[in-house]
Protein backbone atom coordinates (compact mmCIF):
# COMPACT_ATOMS: atom_id res chain seq x y z
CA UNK A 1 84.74 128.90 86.21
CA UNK A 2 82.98 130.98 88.57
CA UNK A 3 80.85 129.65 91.47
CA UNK A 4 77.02 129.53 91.43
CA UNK A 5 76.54 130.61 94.77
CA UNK A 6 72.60 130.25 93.99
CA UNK A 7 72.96 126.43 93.41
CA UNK A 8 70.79 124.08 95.55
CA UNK A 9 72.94 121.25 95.27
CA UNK A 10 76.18 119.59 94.79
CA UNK A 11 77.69 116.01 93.18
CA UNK A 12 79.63 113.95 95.75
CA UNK A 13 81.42 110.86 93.54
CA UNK A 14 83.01 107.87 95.47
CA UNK A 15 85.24 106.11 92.82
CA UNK A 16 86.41 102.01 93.90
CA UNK A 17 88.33 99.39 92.30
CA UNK A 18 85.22 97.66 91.18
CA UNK A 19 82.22 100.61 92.05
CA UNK A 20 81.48 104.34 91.32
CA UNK A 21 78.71 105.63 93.27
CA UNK A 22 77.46 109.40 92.83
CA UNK A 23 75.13 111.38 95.08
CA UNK A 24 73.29 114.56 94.45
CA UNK A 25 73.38 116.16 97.80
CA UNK A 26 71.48 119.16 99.04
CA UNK A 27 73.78 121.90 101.19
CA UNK A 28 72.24 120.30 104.29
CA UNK A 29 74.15 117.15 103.33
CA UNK A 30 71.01 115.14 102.72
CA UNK A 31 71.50 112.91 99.69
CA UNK A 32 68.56 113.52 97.34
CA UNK A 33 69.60 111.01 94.08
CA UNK A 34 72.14 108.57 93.61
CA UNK A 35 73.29 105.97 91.22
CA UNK A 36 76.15 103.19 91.45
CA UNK A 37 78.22 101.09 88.40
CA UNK A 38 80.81 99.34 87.39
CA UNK A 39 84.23 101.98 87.82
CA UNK A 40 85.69 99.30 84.71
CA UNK A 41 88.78 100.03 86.54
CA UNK A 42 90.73 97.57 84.44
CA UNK A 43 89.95 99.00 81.48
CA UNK A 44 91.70 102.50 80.82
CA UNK A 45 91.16 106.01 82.03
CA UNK A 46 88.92 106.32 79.22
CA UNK A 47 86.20 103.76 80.22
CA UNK A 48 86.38 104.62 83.91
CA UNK A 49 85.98 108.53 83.23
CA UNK A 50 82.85 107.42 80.90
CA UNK A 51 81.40 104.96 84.12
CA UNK A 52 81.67 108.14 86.13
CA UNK A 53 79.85 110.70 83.38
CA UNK A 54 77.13 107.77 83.32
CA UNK A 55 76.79 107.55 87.58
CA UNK A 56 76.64 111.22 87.54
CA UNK A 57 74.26 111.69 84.65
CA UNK A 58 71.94 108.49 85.99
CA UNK A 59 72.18 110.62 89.99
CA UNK A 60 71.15 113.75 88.22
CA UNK A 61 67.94 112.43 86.38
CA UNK A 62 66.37 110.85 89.48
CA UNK A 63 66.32 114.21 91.46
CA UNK A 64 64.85 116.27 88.45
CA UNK A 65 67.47 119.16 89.23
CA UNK A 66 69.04 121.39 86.17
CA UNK A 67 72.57 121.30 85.72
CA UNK A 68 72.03 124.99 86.52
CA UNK A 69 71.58 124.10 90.08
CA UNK A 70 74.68 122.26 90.61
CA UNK A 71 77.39 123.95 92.28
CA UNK A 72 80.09 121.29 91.39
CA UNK A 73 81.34 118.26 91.85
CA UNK A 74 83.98 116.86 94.87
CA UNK A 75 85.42 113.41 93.76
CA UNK A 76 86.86 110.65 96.20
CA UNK A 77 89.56 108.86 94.48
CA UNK A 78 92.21 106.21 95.50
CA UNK A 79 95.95 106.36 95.33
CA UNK A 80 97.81 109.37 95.07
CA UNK A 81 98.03 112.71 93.35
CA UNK A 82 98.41 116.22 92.42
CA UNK A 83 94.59 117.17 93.03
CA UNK A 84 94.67 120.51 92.55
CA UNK A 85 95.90 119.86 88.85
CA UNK A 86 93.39 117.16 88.51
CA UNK A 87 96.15 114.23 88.06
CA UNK A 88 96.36 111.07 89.30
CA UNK A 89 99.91 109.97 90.05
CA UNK A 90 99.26 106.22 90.75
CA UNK A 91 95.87 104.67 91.97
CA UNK A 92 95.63 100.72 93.09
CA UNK A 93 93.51 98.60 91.23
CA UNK A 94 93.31 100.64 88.12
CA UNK A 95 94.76 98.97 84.89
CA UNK A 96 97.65 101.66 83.58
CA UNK A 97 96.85 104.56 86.23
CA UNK A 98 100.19 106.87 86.30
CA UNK A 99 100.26 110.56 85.76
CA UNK A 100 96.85 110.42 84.00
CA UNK A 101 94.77 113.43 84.27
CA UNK A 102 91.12 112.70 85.63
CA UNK A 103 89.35 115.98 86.09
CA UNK A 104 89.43 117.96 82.97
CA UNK A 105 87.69 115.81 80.66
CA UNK A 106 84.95 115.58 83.42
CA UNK A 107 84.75 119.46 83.69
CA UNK A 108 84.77 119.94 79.94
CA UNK A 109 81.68 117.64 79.82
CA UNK A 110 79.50 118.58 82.58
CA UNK A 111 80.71 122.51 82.46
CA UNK A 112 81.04 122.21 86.09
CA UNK A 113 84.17 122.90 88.38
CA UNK A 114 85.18 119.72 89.57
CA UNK A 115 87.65 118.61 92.70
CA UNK A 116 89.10 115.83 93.93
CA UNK A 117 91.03 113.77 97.09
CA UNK A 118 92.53 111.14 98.23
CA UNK A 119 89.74 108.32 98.94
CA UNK A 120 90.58 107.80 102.74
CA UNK A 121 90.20 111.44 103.08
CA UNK A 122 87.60 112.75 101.54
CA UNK A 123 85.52 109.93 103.40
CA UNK A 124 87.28 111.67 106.84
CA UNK A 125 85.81 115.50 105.24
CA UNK A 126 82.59 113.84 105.09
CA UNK A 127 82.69 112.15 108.78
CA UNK A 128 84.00 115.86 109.62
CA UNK A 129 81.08 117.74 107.82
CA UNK A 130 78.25 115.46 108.55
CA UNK A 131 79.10 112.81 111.15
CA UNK A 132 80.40 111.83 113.96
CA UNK A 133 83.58 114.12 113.78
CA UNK A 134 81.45 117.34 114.02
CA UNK A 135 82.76 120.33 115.71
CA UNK A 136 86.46 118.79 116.14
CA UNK A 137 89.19 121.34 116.06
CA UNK A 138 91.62 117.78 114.70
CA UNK A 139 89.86 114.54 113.86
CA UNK A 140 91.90 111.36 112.55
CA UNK A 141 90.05 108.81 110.97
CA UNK A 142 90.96 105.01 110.04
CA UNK A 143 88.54 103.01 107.80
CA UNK A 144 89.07 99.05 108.60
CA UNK A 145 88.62 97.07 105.50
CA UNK A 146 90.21 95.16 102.85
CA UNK A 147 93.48 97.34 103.99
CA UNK A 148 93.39 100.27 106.08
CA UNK A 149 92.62 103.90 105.07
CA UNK A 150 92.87 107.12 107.24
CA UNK A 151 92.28 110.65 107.14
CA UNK A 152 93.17 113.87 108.79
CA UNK A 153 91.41 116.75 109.50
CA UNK A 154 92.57 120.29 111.32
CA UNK A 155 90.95 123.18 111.49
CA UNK A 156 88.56 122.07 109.21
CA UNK A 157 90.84 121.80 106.09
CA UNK A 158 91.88 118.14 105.32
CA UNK A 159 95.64 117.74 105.97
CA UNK A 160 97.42 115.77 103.05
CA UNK A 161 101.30 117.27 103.76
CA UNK A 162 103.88 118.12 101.23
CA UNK A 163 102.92 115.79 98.76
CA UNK A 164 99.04 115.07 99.30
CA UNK A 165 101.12 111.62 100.66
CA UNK A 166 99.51 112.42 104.59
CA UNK A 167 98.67 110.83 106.85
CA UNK A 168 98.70 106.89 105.97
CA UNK A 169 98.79 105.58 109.52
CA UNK A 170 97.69 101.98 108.01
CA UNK A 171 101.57 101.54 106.84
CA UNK A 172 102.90 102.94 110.46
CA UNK A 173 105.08 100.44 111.52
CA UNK A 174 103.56 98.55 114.45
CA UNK A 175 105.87 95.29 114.68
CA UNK A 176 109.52 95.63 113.94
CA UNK A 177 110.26 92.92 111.27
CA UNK A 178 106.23 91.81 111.23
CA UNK A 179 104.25 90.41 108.33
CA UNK A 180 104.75 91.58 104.98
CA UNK A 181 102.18 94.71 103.60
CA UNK A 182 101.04 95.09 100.25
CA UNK A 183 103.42 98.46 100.73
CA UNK A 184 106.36 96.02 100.44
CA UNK A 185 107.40 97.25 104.22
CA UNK A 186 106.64 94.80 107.15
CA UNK A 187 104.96 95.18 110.07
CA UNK A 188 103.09 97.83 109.21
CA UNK A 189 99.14 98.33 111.12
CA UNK A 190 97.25 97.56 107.80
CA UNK A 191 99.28 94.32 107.42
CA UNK A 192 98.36 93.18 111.14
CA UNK A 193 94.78 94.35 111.25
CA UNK A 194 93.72 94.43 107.77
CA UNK A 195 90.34 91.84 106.92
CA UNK A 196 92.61 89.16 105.41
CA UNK A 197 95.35 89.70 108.35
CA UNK A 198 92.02 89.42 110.75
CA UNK A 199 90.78 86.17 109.20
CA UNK A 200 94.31 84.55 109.20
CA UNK A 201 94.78 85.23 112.91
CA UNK A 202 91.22 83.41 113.73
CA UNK A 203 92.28 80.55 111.12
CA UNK A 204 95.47 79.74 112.56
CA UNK A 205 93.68 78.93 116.36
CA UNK A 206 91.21 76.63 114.51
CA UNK A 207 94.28 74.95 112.75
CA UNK A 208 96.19 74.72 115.85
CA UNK A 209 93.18 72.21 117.29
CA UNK A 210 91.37 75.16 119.51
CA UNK A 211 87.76 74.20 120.23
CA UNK A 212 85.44 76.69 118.44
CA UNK A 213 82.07 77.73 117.12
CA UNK A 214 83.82 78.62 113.66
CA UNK A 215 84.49 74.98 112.67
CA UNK A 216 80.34 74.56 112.66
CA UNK A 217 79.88 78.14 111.42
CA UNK A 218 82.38 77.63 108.15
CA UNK A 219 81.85 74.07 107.35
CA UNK A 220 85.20 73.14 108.02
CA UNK A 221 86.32 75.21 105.38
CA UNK A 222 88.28 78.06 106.57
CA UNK A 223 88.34 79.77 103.37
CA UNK A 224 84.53 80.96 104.27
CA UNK A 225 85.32 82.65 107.61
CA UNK A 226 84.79 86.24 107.18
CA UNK A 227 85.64 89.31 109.78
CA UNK A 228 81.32 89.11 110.11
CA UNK A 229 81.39 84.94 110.99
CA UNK A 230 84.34 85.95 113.33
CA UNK A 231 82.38 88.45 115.55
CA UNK A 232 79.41 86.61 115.39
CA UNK A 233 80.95 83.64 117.13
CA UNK A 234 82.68 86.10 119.31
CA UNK A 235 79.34 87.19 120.53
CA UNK A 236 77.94 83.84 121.42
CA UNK A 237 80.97 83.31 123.50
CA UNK A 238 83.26 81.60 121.33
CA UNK A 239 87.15 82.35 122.53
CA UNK A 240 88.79 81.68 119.77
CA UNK A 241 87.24 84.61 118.01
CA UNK A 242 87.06 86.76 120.94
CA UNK A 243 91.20 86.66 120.80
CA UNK A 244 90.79 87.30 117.74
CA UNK A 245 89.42 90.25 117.84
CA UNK A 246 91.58 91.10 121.11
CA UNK A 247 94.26 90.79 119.64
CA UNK A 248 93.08 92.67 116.62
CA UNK A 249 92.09 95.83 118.38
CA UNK A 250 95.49 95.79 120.49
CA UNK A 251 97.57 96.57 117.49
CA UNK A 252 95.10 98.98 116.35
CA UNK A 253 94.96 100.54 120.04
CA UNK A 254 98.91 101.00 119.10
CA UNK A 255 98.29 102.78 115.97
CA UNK A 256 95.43 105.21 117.17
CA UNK A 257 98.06 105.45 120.56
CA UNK A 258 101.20 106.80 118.08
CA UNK A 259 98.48 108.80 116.05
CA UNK A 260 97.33 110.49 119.40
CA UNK A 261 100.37 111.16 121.07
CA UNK A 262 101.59 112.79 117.49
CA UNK A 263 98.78 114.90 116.97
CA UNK A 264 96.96 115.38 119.61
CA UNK A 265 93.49 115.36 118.00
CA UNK A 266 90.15 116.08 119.98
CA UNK A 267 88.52 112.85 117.77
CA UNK A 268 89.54 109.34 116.05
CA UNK A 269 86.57 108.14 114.32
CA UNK A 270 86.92 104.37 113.26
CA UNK A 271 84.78 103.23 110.21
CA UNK A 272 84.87 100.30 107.94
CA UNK A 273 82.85 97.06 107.57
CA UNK A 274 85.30 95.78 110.53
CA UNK A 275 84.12 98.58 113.19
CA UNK A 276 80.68 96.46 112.95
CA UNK A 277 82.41 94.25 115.18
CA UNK A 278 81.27 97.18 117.84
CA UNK A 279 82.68 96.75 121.44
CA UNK A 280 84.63 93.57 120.41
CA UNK A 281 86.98 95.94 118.99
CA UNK A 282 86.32 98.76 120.19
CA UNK A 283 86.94 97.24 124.22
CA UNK A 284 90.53 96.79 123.17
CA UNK A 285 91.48 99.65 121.45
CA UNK A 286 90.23 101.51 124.42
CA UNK A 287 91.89 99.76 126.69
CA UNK A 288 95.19 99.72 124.36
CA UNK A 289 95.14 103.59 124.02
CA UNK A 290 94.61 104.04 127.94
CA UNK A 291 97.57 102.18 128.62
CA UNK A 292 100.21 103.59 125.75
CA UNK A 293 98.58 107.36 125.02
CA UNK A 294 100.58 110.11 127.04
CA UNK A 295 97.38 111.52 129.79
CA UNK A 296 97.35 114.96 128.63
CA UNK A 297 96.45 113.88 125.17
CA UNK A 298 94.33 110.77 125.66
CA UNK A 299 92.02 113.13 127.99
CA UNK A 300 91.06 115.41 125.64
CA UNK A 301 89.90 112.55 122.88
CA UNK A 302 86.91 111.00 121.92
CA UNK A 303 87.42 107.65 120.06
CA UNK A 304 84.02 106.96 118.40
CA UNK A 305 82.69 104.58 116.29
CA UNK A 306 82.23 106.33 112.28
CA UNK A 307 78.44 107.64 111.25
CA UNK A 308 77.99 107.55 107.76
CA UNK A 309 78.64 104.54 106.58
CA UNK A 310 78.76 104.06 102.80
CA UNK A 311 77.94 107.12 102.17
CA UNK A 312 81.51 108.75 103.95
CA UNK A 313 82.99 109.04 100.54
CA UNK A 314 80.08 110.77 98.50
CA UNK A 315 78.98 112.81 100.86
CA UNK A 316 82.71 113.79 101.55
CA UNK A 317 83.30 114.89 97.92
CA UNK A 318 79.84 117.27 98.24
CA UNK A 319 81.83 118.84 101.27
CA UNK A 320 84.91 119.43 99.50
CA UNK A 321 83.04 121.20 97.04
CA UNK A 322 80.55 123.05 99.23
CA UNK A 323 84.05 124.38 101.37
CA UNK A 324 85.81 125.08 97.56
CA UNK A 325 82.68 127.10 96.23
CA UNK A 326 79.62 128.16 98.58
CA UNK A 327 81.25 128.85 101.81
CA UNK A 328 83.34 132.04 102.53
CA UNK A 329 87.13 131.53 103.13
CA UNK A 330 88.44 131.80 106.67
């Protein structure tokens, strides 16, 4: 297909485990129509390519745009692949999800080109494009959440390696012999600082007797504490959670450390629901990184808090497509 270099607009798609969410974006990366639904992610290929046609169809009628003016579409997807062939070697949470191929069914129905990338990434190209990673010459991102997510980009291309496998520092080992991860390895970041691995650490001092805010907060039910109850207490005081998140934001401080002194990138941007925790976490991590990044490197980065939000992953995919299509090559 060739690109419309006259198009107005572009279709960023975030695809989840439970969500798909697409945006029709302008090319100043303003989002202009959007629409979320169920990805029916256990369900087959078939149902979840349909749930994105529908999310992209339902963003397209609220802006009143023609197809016509729709460069393309960029499409963040989890789990791993051969994007430029449009296949999906394995993706988490989707029922049956090996060596399927995702894109060309969506091209043949929309007529548009279509691209995709790894989830984590393409949420990193859209911090890069549009947030707080601007103007870096090598940003590294990690998103905090239900598990741990990162991205890589230099010299404005994302950076995937060899086998679009790069650059996963969630599973870099932090703690020889540590917890189990969902990887099967142990000790890796994800499985120290994921949510669940943050919620644990927090339950375990109430269960050891500690005095605390989260007994009242919870209801003496510990299955209700949440990363959000955690930080709350933390900033009325409570110590319990304050370790918590101490000790939380030292083992990430190690992982943004190794990723620094490896790559020496200009910017880590930190996202997720977790980096709401602010200067709780973000104290340590500081303070972790000035003690175990080598000088040279650690003075010329920025670690800053992520911009976009939500809308990392849509707005990510419109960026892969605007660098694909509208912009000239370098």
């Amino acid at each position: 297909m060739q690109p419309n270099k006259s198009a107005s607009c572009v279709i960023g798609v975030d695809l989840g485990g439970t969500n798909v969410r697409a945006a029709v974006v302008d090319l100043q990366g303003t989002i202009i129509g959007e629409s979320r639904t169920d990805s029916k992610a256990m369900d087959g290929v078939q149902s979840t390519i349909g749930q994105i046609l529908i999310a992209i169809q339902a963003a397209i009628a609220q802006t009143g745009v023609n197809i016509e003016d729709i460069a393309g579409v960029g499409m963040g997807v989890p789990g791993t692949h051969k994007s430029s062939e449009g296949i999906v070697l394995w993706s988490p949470n989707f029922k049956d999800w090996n060596n399927i191929q995702l894109l060309a069914p969506i091209k043949e129905h929309l007529g548009l080109p279509v691209f995709m990338g790894n989830d984590a990434n393409t949420a990193a190209f859209g911090e890069y494009t549009f947030g707080a990673g601007r103007g870096s010459k090598c940003m590294v991102m990690l998103t905090l959440g239900t598990g741990i997510g990162s991205g890589l980009i230099i010299d404005g291309k994302i950076y995937t390696g060899v086998s679009e496998a790069a650059p996963e520092i969630g599973h870099h080992i932090i703690v020889a012999n540590g917890p189990i991860c969902g990887c099967g390895r142990y000790g890796c970041l994800e499985a120290l600082a994921k949510r669940d691995a943050i919620i644990d650490r927090a339950a375990r001092k109430v269960s050891a007797g500690r005095k605390t805010l989260l007994t009242k907060k919870v209801g003496n039910d510990l299955l209700c504490l949440t990363p959000a109850i955690i930080a709350e207490a933390a900033y009325e005081g409570d110590l319990v959670s304050i370790e918590t998140f101490e000790e939380t934001g030292y083992y990430i401080g190690i992982g943004v450390s190794n990723a620094i002194n490896i790559l020496n990138p200009d910017k880590v941007v930190i996202g997720g629901g977790i980096a709401q925790a602010g200067d709780l976490l973000f104290g340590p991590i500081k303070r972790t990184v000035a003690i175990n990044a080598l000088p040279a490197a650690l003075e010329a980065c920025e670690i800053l808090p992520a911009k976009l939000g939500d809308d990392a992953g849509v707005l990510g995919g419109a960026a892969i497509v605007m660098q694909s299509l509208l912009r000239p090559k370098t």
